[in-house]
C-alpha atoms as a PDB file:
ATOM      1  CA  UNK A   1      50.756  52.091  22.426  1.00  0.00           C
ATOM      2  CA  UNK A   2      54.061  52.909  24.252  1.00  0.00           C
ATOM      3  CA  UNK A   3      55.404  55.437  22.245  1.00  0.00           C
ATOM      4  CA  UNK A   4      58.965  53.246  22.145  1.00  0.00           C
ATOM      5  CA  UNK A   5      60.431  50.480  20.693  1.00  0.00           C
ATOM      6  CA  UNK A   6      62.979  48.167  22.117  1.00  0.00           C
ATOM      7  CA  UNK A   7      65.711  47.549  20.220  1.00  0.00           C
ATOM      8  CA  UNK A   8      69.250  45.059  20.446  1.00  0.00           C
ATOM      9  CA  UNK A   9      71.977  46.490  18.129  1.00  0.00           C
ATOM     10  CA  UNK A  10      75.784  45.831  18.070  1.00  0.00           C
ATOM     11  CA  UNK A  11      77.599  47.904  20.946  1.00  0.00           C
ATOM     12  CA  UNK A  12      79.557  49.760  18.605  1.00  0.00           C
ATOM     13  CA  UNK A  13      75.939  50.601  16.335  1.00  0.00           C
ATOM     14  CA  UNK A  14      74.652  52.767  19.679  1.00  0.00           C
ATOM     15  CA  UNK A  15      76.251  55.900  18.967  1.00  0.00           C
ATOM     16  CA  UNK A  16      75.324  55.852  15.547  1.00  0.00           C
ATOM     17  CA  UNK A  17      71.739  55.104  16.037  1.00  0.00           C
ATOM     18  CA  UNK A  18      71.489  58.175  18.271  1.00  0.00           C
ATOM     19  CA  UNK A  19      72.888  59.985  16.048  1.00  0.00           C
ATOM     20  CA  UNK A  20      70.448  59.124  13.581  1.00  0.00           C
ATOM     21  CA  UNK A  21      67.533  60.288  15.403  1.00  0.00           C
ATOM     22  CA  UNK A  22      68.987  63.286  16.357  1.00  0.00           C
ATOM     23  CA  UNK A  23      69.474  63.911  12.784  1.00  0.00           C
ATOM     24  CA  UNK A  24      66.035  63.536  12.276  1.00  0.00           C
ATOM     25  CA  UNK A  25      65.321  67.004  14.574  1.00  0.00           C
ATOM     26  CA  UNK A  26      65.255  64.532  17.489  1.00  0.00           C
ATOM     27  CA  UNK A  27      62.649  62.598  15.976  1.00  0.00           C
ATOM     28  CA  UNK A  28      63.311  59.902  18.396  1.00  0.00           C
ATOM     29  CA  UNK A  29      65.079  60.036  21.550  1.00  0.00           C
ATOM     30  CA  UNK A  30      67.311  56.585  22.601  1.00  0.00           C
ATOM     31  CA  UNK A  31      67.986  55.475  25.900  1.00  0.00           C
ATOM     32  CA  UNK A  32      70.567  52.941  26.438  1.00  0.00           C
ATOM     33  CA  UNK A  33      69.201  49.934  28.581  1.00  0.00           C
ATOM     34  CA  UNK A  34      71.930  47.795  29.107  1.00  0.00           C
ATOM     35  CA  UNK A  35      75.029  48.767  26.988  1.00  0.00           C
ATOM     36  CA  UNK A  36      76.604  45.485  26.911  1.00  0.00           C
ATOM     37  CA  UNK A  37      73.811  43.260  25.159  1.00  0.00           C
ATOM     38  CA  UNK A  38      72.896  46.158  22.663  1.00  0.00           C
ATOM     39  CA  UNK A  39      69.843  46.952  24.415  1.00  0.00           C
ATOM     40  CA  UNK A  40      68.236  50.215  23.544  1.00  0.00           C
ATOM     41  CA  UNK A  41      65.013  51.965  23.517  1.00  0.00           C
ATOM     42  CA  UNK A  42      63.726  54.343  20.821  1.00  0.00           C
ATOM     43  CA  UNK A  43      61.072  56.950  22.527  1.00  0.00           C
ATOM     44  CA  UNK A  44      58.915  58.886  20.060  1.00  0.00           C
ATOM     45  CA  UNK A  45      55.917  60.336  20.349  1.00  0.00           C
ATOM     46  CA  UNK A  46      52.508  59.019  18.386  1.00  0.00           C
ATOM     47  CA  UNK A  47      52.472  60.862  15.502  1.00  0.00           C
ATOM     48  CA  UNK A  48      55.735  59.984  14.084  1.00  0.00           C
ATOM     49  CA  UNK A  49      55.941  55.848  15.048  1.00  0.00           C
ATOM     50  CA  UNK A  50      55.326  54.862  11.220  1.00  0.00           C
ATOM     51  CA  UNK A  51      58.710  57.369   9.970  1.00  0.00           C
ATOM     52  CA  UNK A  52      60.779  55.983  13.074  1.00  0.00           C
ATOM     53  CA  UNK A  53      60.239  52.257  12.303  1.00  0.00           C
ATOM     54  CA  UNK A  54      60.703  53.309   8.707  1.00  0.00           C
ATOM     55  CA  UNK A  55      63.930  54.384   9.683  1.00  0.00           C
ATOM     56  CA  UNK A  56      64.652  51.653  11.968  1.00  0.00           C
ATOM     57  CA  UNK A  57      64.030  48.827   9.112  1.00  0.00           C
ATOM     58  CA  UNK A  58      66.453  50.588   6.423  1.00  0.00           C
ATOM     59  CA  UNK A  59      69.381  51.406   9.105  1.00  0.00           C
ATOM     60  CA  UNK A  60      73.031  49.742   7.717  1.00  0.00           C
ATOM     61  CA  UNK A  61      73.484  47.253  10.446  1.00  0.00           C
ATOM     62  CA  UNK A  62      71.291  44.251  11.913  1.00  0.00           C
ATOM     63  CA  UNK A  63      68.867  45.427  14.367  1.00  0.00           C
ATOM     64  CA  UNK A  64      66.720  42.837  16.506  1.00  0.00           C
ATOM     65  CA  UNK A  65      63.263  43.879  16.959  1.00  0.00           C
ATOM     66  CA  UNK A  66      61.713  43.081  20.403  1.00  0.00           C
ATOM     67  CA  UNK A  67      58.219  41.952  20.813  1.00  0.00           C
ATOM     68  CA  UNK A  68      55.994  44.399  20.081  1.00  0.00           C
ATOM     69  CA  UNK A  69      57.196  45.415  17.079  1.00  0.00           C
END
């Protein structure tokens, strides 16, 4: 496994979503891909995958998963 998830969100959602994870004692760390289309990557590391897409599925805005998910 990768140890990230790729991720398209609403522009305005990116900030939030970082902020998120940072909440979480940095329990995942995003990198912006390509700011305009939403495209972001989660990086965790292995143990905590099942908590981050846990978090990921209940977030308050419409998140497209990219394959694999």
């Amino acid at each position: 496994m990768d140890n990230q998830l790729d991720l398209i969100i609403a522009r305005k959602d990116i900030a939030f979503l970082t902020k998120i994870m940072e909440g979480y004692d940095n329990l995942g760390v995003v990198s912006t891909v390509n700011a305009e289309e939403g495209l972001v990557t989660v990086h965790f590391t292995p143990g905590t995958e099942p908590m981050v897409r846990d978090i990921i599925s209940n977030l308050p805005f419409a998140v497209k998963k990219i394959f694999p998910w």
